[in-house]
C-alpha atoms as a PDB file:
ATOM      1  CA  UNK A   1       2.536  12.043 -39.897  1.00  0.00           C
ATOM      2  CA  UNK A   2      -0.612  11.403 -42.305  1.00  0.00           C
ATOM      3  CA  UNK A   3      -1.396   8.348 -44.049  1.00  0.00           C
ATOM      4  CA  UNK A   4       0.382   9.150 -47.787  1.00  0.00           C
ATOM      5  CA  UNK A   5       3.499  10.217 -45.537  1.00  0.00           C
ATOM      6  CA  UNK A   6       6.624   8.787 -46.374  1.00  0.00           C
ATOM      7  CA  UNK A   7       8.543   7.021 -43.005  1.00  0.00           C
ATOM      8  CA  UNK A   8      12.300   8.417 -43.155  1.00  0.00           C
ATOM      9  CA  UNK A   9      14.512   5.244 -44.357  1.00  0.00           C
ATOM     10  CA  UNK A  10      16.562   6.517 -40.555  1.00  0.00           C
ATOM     11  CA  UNK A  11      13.521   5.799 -38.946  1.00  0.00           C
ATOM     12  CA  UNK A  12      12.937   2.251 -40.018  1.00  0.00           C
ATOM     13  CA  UNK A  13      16.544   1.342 -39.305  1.00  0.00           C
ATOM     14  CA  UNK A  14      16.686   2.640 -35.457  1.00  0.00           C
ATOM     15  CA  UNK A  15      13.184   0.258 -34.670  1.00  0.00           C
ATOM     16  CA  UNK A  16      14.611  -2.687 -37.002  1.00  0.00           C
ATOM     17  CA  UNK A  17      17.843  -2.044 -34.787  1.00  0.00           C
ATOM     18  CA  UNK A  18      16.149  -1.617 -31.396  1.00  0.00           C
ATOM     19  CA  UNK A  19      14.213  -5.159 -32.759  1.00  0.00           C
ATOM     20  CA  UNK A  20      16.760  -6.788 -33.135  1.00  0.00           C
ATOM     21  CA  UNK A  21      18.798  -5.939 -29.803  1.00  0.00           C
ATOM     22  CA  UNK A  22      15.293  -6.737 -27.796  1.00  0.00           C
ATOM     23  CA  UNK A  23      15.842 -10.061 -29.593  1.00  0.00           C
ATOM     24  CA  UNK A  24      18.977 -10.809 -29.006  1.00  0.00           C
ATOM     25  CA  UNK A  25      18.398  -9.639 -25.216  1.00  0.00           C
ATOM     26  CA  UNK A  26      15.307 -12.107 -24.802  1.00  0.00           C
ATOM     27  CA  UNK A  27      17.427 -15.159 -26.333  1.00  0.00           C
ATOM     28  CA  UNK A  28      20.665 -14.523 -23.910  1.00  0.00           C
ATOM     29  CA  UNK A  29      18.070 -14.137 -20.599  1.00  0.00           C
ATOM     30  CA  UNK A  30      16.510 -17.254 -22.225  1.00  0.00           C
ATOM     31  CA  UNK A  31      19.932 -19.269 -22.557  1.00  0.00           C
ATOM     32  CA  UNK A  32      21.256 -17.970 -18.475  1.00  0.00           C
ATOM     33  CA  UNK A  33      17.716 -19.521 -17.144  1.00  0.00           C
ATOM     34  CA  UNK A  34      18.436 -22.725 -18.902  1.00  0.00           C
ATOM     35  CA  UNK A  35      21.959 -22.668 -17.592  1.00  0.00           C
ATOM     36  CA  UNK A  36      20.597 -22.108 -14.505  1.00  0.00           C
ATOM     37  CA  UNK A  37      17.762 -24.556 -14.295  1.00  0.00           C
ATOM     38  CA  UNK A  38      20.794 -27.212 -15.436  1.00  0.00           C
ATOM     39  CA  UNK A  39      22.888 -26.055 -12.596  1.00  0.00           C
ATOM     40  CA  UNK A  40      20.116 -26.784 -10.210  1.00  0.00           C
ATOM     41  CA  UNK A  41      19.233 -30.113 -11.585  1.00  0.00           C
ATOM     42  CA  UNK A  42      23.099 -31.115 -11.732  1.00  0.00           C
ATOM     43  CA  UNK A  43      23.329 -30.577  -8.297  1.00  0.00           C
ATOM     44  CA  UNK A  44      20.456 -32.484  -6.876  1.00  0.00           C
ATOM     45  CA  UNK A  45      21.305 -35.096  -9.175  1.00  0.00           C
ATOM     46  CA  UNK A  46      24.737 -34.758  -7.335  1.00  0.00           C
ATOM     47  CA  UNK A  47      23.782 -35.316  -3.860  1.00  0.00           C
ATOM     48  CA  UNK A  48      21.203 -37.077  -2.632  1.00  0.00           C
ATOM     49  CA  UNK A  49      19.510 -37.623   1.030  1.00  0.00           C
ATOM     50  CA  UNK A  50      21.337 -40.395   2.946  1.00  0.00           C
ATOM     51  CA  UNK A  51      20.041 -43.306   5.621  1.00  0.00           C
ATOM     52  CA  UNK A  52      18.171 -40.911   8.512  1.00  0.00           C
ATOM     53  CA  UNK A  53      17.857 -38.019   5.908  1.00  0.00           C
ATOM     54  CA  UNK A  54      21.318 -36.457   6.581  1.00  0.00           C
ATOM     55  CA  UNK A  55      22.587 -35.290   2.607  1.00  0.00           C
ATOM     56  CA  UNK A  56      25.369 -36.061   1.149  1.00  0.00           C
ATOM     57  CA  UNK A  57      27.410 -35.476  -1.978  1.00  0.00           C
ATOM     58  CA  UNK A  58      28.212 -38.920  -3.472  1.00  0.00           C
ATOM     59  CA  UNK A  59      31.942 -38.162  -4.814  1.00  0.00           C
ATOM     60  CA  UNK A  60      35.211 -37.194  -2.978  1.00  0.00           C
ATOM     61  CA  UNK A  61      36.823 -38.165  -0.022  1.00  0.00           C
ATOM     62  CA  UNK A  62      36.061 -35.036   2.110  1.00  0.00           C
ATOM     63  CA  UNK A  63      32.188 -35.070   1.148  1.00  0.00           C
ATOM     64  CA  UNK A  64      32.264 -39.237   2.496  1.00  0.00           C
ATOM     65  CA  UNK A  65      33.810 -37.723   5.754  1.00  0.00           C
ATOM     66  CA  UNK A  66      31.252 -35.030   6.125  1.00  0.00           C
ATOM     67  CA  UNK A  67      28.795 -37.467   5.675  1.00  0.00           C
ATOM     68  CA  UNK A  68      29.788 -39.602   8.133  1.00  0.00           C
ATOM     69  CA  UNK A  69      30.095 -37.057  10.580  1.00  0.00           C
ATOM     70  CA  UNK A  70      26.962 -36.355  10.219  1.00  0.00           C
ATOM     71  CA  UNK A  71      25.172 -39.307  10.052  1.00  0.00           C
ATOM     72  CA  UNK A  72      27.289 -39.948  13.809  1.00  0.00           C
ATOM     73  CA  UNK A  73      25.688 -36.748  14.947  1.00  0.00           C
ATOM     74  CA  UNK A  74      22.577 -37.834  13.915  1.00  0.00           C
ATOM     75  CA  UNK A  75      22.602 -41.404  15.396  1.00  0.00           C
ATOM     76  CA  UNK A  76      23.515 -39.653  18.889  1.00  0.00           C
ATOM     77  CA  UNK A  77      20.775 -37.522  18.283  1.00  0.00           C
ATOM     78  CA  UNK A  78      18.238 -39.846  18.462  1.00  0.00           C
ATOM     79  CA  UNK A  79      20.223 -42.359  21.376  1.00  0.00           C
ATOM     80  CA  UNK A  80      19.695 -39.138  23.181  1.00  0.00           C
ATOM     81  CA  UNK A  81      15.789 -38.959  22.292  1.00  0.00           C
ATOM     82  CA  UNK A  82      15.192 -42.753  23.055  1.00  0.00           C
ATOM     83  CA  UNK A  83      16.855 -41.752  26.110  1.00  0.00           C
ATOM     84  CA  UNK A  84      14.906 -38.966  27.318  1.00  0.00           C
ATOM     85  CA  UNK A  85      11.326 -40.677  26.914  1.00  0.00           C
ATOM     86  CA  UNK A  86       9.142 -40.893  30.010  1.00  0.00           C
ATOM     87  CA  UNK A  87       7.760 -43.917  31.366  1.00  0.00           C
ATOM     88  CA  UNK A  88       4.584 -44.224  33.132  1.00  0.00           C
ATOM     89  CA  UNK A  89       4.442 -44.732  36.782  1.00  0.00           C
ATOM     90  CA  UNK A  90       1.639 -46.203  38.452  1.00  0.00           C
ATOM     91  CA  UNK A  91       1.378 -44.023  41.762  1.00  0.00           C
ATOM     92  CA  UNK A  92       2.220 -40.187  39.581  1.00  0.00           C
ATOM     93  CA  UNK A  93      -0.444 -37.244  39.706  1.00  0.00           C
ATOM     94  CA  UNK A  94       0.990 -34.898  37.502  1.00  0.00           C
ATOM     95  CA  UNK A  95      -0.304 -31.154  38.797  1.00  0.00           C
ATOM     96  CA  UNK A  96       0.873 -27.880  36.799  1.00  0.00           C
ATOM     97  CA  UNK A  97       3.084 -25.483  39.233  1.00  0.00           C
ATOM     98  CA  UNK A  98       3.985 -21.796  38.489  1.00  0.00           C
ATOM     99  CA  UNK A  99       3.031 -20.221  35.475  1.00  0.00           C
ATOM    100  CA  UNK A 100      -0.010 -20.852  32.666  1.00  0.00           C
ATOM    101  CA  UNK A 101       2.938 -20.826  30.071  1.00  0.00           C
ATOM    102  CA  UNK A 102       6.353 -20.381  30.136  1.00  0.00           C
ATOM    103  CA  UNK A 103       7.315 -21.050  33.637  1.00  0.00           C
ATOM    104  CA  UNK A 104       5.198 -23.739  34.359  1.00  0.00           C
ATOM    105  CA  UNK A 105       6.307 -27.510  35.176  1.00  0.00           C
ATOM    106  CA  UNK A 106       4.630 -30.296  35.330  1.00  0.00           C
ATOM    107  CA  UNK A 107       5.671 -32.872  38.870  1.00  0.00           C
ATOM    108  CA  UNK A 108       3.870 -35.730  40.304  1.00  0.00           C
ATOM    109  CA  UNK A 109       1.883 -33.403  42.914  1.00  0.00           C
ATOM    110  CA  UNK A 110       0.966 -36.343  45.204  1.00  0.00           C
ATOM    111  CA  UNK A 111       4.550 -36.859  45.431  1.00  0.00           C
ATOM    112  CA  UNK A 112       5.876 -34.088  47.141  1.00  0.00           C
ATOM    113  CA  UNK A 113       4.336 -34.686  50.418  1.00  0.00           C
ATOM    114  CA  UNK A 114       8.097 -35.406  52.186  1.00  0.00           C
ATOM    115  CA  UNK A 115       9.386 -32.267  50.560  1.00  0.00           C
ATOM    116  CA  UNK A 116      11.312 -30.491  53.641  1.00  0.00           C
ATOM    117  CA  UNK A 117      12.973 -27.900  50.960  1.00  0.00           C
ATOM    118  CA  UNK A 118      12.921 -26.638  47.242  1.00  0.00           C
ATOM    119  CA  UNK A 119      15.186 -24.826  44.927  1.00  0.00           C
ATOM    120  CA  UNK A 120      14.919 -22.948  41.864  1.00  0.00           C
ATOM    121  CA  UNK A 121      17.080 -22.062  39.421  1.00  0.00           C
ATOM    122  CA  UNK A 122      17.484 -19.836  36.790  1.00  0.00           C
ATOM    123  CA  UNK A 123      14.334 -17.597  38.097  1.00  0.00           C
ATOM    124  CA  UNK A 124      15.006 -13.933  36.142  1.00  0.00           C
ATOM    125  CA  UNK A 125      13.372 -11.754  38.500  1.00  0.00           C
ATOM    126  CA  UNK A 126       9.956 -14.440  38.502  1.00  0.00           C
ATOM    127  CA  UNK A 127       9.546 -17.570  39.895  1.00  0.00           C
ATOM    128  CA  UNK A 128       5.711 -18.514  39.966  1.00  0.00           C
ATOM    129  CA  UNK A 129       6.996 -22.403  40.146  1.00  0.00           C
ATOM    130  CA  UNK A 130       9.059 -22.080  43.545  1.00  0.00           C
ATOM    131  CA  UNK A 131       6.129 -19.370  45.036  1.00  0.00           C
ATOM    132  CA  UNK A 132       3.590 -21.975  44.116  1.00  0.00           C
ATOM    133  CA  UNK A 133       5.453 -25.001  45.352  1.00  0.00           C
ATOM    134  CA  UNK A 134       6.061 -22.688  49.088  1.00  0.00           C
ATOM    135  CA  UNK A 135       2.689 -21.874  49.122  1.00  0.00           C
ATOM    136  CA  UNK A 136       1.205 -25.151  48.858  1.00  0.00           C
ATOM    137  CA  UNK A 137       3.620 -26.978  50.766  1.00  0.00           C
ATOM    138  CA  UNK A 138       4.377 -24.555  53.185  1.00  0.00           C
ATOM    139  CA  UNK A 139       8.478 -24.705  53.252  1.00  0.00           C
ATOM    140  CA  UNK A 140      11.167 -22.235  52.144  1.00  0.00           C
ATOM    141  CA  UNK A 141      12.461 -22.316  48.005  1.00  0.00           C
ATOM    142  CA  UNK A 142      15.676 -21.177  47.882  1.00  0.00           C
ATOM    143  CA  UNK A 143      15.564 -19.147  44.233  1.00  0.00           C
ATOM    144  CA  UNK A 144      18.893 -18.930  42.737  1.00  0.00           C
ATOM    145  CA  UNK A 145      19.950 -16.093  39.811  1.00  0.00           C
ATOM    146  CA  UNK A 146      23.178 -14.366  39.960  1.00  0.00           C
ATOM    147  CA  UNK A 147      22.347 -12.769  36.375  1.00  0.00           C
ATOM    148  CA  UNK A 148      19.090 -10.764  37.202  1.00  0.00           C
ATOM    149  CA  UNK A 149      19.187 -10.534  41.045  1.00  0.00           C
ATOM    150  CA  UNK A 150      15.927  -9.455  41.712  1.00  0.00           C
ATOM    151  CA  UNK A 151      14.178 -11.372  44.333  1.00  0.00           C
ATOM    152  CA  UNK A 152      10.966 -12.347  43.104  1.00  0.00           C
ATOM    153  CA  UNK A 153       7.800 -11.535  45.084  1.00  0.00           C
ATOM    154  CA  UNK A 154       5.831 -14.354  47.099  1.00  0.00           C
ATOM    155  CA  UNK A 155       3.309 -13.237  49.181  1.00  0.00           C
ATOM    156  CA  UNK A 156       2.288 -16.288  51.083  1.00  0.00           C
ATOM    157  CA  UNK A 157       5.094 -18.080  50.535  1.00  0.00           C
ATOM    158  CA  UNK A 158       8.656 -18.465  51.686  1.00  0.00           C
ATOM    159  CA  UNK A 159      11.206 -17.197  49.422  1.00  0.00           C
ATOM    160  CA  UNK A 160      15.009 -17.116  49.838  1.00  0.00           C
ATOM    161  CA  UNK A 161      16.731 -15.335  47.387  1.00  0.00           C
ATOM    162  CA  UNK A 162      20.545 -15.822  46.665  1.00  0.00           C
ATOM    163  CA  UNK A 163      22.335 -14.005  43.736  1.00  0.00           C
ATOM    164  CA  UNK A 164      24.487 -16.718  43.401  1.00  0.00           C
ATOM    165  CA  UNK A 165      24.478 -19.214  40.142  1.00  0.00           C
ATOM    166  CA  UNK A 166      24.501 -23.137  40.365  1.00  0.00           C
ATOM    167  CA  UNK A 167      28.100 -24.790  38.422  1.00  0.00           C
ATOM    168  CA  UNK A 168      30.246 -27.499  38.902  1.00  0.00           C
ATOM    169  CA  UNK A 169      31.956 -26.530  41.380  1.00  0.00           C
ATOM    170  CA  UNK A 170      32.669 -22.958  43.596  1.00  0.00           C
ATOM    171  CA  UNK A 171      33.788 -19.646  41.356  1.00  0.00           C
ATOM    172  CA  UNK A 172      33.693 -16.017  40.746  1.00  0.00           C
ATOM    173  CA  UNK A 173      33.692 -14.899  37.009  1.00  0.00           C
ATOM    174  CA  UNK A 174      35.270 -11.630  35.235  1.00  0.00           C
ATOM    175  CA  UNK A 175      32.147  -9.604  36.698  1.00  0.00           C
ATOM    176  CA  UNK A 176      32.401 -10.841  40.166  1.00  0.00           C
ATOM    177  CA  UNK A 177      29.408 -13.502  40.031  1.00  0.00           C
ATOM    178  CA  UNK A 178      29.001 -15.973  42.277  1.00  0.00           C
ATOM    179  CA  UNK A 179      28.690 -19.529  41.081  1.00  0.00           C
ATOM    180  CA  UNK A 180      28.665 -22.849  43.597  1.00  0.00           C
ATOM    181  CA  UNK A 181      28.121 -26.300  43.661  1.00  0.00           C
ATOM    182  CA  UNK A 182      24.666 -28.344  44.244  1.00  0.00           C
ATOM    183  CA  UNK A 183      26.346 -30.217  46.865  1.00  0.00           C
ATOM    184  CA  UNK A 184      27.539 -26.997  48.352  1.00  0.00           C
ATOM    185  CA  UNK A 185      24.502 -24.436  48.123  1.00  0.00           C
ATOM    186  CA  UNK A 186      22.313 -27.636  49.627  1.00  0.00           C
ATOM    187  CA  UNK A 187      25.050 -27.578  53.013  1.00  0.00           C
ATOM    188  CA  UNK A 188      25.345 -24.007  52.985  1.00  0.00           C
ATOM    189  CA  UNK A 189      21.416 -23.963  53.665  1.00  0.00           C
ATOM    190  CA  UNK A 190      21.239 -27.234  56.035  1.00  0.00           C
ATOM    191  CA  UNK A 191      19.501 -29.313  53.451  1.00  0.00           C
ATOM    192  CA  UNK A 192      21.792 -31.994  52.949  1.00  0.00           C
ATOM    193  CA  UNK A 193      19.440 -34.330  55.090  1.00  0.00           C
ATOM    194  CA  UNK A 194      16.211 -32.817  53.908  1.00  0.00           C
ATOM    195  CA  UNK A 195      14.287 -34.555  50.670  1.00  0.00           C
ATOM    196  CA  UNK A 196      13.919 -31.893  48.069  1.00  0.00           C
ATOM    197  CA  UNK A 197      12.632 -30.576  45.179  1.00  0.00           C
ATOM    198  CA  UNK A 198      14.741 -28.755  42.363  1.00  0.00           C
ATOM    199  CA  UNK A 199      14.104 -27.024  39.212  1.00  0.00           C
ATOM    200  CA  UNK A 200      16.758 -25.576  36.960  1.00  0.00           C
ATOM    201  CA  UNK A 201      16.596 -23.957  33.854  1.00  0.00           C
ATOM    202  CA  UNK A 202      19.851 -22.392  33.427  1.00  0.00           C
ATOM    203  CA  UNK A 203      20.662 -22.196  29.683  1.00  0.00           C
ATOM    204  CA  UNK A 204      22.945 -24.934  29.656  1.00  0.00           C
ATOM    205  CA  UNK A 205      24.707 -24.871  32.649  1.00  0.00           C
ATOM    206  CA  UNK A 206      23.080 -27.392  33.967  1.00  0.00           C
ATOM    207  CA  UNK A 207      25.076 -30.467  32.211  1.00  0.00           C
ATOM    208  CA  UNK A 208      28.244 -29.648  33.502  1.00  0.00           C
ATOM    209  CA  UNK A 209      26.692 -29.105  37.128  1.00  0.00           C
ATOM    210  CA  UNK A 210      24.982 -32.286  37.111  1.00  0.00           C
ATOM    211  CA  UNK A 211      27.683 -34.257  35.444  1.00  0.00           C
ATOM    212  CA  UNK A 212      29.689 -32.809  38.685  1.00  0.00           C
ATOM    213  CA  UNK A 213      27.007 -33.456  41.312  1.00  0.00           C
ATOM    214  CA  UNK A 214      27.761 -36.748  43.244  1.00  0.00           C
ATOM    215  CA  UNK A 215      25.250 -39.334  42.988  1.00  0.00           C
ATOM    216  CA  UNK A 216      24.805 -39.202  47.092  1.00  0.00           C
ATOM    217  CA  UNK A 217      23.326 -35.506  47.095  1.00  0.00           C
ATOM    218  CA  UNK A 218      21.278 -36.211  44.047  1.00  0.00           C
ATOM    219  CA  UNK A 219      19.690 -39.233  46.000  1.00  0.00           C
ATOM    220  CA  UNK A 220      18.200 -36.938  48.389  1.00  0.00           C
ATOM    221  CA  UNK A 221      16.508 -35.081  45.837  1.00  0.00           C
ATOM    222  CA  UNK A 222      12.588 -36.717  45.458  1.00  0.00           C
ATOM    223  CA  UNK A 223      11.726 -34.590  42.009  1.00  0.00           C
ATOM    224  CA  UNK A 224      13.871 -33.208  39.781  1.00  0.00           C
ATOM    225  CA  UNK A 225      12.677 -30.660  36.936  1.00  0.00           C
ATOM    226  CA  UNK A 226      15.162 -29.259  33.875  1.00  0.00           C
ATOM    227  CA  UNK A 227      14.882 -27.682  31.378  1.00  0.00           C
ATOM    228  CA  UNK A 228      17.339 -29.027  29.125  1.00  0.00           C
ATOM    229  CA  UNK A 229      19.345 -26.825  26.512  1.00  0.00           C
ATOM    230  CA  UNK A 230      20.944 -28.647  23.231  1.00  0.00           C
ATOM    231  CA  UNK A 231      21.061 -31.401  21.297  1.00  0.00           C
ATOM    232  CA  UNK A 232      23.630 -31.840  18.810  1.00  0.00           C
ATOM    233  CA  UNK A 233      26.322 -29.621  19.638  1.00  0.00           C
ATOM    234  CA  UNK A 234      28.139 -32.198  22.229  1.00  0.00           C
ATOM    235  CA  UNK A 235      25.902 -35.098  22.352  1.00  0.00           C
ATOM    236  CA  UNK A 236      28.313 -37.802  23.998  1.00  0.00           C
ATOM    237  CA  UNK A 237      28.236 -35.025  27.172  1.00  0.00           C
ATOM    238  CA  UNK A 238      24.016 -35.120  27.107  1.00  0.00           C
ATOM    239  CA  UNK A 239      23.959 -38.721  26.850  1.00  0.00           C
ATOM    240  CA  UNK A 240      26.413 -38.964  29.898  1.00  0.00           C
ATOM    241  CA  UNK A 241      24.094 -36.752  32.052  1.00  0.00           C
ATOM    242  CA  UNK A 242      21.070 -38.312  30.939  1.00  0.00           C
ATOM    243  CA  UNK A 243      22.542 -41.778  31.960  1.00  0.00           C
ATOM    244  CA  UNK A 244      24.060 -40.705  34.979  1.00  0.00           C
ATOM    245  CA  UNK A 245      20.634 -39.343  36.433  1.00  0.00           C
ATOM    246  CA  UNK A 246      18.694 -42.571  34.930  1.00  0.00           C
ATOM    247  CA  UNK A 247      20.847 -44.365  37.682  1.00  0.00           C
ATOM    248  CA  UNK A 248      18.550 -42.483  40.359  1.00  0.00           C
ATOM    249  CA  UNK A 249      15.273 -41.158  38.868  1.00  0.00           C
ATOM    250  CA  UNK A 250      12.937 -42.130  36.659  1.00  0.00           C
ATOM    251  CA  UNK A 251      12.069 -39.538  33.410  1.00  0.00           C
ATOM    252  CA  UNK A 252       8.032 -39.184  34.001  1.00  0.00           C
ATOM    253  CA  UNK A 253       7.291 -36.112  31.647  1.00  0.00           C
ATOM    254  CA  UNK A 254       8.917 -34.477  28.680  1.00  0.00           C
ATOM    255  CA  UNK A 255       7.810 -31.566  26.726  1.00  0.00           C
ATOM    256  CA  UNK A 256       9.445 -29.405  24.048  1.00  0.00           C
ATOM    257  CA  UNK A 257       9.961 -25.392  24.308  1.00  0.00           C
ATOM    258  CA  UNK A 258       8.512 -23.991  21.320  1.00  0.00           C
ATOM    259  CA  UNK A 259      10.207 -20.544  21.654  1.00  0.00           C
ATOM    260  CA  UNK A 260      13.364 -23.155  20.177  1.00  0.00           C
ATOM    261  CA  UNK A 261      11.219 -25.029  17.574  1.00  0.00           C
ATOM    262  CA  UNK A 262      13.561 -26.598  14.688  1.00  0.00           C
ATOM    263  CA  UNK A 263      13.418 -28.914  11.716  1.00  0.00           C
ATOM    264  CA  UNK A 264      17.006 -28.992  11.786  1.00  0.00           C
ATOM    265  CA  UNK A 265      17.398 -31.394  15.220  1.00  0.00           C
ATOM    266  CA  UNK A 266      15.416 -34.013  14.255  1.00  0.00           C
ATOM    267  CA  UNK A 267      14.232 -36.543  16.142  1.00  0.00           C
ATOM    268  CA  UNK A 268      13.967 -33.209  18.715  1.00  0.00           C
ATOM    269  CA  UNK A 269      11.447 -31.102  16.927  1.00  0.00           C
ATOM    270  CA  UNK A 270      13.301 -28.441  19.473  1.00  0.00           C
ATOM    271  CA  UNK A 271      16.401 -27.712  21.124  1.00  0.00           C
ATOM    272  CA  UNK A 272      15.300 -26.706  24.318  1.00  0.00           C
ATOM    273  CA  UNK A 273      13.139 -29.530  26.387  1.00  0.00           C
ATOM    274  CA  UNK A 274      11.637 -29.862  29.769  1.00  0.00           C
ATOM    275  CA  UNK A 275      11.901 -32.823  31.429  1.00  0.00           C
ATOM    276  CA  UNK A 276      10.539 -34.095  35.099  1.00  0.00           C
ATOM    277  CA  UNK A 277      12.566 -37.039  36.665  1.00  0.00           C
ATOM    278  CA  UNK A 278      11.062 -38.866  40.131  1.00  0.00           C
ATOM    279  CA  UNK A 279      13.132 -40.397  42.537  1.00  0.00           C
ATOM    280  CA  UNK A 280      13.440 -44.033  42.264  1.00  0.00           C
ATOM    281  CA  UNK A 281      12.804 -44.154  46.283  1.00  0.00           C
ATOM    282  CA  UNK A 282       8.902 -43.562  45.116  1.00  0.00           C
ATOM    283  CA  UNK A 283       8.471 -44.296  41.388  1.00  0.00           C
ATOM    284  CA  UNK A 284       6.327 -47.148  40.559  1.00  0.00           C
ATOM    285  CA  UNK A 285       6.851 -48.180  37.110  1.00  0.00           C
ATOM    286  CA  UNK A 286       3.665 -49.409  35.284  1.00  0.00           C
ATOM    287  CA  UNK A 287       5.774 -51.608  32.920  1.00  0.00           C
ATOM    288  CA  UNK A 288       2.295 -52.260  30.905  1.00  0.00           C
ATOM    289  CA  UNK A 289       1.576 -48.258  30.403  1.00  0.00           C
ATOM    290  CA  UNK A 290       2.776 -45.509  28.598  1.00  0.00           C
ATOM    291  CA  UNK A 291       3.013 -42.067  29.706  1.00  0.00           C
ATOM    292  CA  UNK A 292       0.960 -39.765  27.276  1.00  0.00           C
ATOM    293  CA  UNK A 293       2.683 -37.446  25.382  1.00  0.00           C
ATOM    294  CA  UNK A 294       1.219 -34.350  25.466  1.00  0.00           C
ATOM    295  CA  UNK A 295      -0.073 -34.063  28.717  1.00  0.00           C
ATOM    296  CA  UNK A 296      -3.219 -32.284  28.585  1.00  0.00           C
ATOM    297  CA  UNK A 297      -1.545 -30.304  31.385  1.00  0.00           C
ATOM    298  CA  UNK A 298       0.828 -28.961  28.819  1.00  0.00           C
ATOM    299  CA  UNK A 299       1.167 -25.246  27.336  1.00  0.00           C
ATOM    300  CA  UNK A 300       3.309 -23.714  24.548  1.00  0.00           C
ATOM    301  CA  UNK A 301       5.859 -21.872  26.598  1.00  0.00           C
ATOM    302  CA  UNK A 302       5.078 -18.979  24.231  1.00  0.00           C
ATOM    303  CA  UNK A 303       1.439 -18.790  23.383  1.00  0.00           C
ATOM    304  CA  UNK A 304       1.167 -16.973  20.325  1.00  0.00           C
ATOM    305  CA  UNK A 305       3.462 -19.189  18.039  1.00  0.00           C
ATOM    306  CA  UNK A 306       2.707 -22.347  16.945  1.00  0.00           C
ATOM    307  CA  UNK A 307       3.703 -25.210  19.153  1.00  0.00           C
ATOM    308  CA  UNK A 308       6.257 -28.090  18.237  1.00  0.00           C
ATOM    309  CA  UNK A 309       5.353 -30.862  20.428  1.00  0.00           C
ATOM    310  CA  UNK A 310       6.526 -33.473  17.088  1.00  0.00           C
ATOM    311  CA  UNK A 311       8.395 -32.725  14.254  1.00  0.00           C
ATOM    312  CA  UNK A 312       5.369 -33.364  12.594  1.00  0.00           C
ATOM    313  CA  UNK A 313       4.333 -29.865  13.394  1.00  0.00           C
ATOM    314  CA  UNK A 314       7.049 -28.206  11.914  1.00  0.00           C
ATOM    315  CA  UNK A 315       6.539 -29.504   8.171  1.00  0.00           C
END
């Protein structure tokens, strides 16, 4: 249209309408965010963080109970991490064995010179711990992995390979796998007199197979290396292992799995954990000391993530 054109009176009342709906539309989406923002702020007005940061919502009976749950869940949590920290012994040399990362364990190397036998298990077709531990101290590991029964190679060493899982106590599941006892598999292989090392990291079955374990065969064990697999899930069971092996070794090294980092377990910045435990038969305590934690000897288990060694770390 040119400049002395009239604008239909049609015209003018479809933009004034279209206007006014844009208007209309802006002031609803402008009352639902306020609504919304008021929701928010109700709710963390609502519930609050508790003693040892577990939340809570402060009204009801069923939120007090879920509150108290989980402040007893937490409280076990960290019995179990005051637990599970190392002390310092005066006569340990802690040497790396198997792999650079994940793999690798950390035992008092000048320790193992009695060693007549090892064991490893949980190996997944590699075992660069139990090779390197043959190797060096020239005696047969017994590797242990009824899951992926590949026999791992060892040139130089002594490897034994059984596709046979550790447990409580002697089975055969739905797929015909073999599982046996520590007190059995050490007989079977006339070990019960030897002194030992063993390493097992067997995605939790190793609470119920230590829990099971009478304290006489774990006696004639000199170092013992887990890796541990929970922390919250049944806590009073942990604690129970954790005491019952304190009544024969002494913890010397812990170390956190970052492939299992979480913010969620705290203390445990992780739910997976290595930990190395030396026989009381040799363990000097240093009552003065404190074992350093890291050990420069340490590696993430997976190298290209971030590590989790504190839960600093993870914030």
């Amino acid at each position: 249209m040119g400049s002395g054109d009239e604008v239909p009176r049609t015209t003018i009342e479809s933009f004034q309408e279209t206007r006014l709906r844009r208007v209309v539309g802006l002031v609803a989406l402008g009352f639902m965010m306020a609504v919304s923002a008021a929701g928010a702020w109700v709710a963390r007005s609502a519930s609050a963080d508790g003693p040892l940061g577990v939340p809570v919502v402060r009204s009801g009976a069923a939120q007090d109970m879920n509150y108290g749950e989980l402040l007893r869940v937490r409280q076990a949590r960290e019995t179990l991490f005051a637990a599970l920290q190392p002390v310092k012994l005066r006569n340990c040399e802690l040497a790396r064995f198997g792999e650079k990362n994940d793999g690798g364990y950390l035992v008092c190397g000048n320790l193992l010179k009695d060693v007549g036998s090892a064991y490893s298990y949980g190996i997944s077709g590699y075992d660069g711990w139990g090779c390197e531990i043959s190797t060096r101290l020239a005696v047969p590991v017994h590797q242990y992995d009824c899951f992926n029964t590949t026999a791992p190679s060892c040139p130089g060493g002594r490897p034994v390979f059984h596709a046979e899982c550790i447990a409580g106590e002697r089975s055969v599941d739905a797929d015909g796998r073999l599982f046996d006892s520590l007190q059995s598999q050490f007989g079977k292989n006339g070990d019960a007199e030897k002194h030992l090392v063993v390493k097992m990291d067997v995605e939790g079955a190793e609470w119920d197979s230590i829990l099971r374990t009478p304290d006489d065969v774990l006696a004639r064990i000199d170092q013992l290396v887990f890796e541990f697999h929970g922390v919250g899930r049944d806590t009073a069971r942990y604690l129970e292992v954790v005491a019952k092996l304190k009544r024969t070794f002494e913890i010397v090294h812990l170390h956190f799995n970052n492939y299992s980092c979480t913010a969620k377990g705290a203390p445990f910045p992780a739910w997976a954990y290595e930990v190395t435990l030396v026989s009381k038969r040799l363990a000097e305590v240093d009552p003065a000391g404190k074992a350093a934690l890291p050990n420069a000897l340490d590696a993430p288990n997976l190298p290209v993530i971030p590590d989790c060694q504190s839960l600093v770390l993870l914030h």
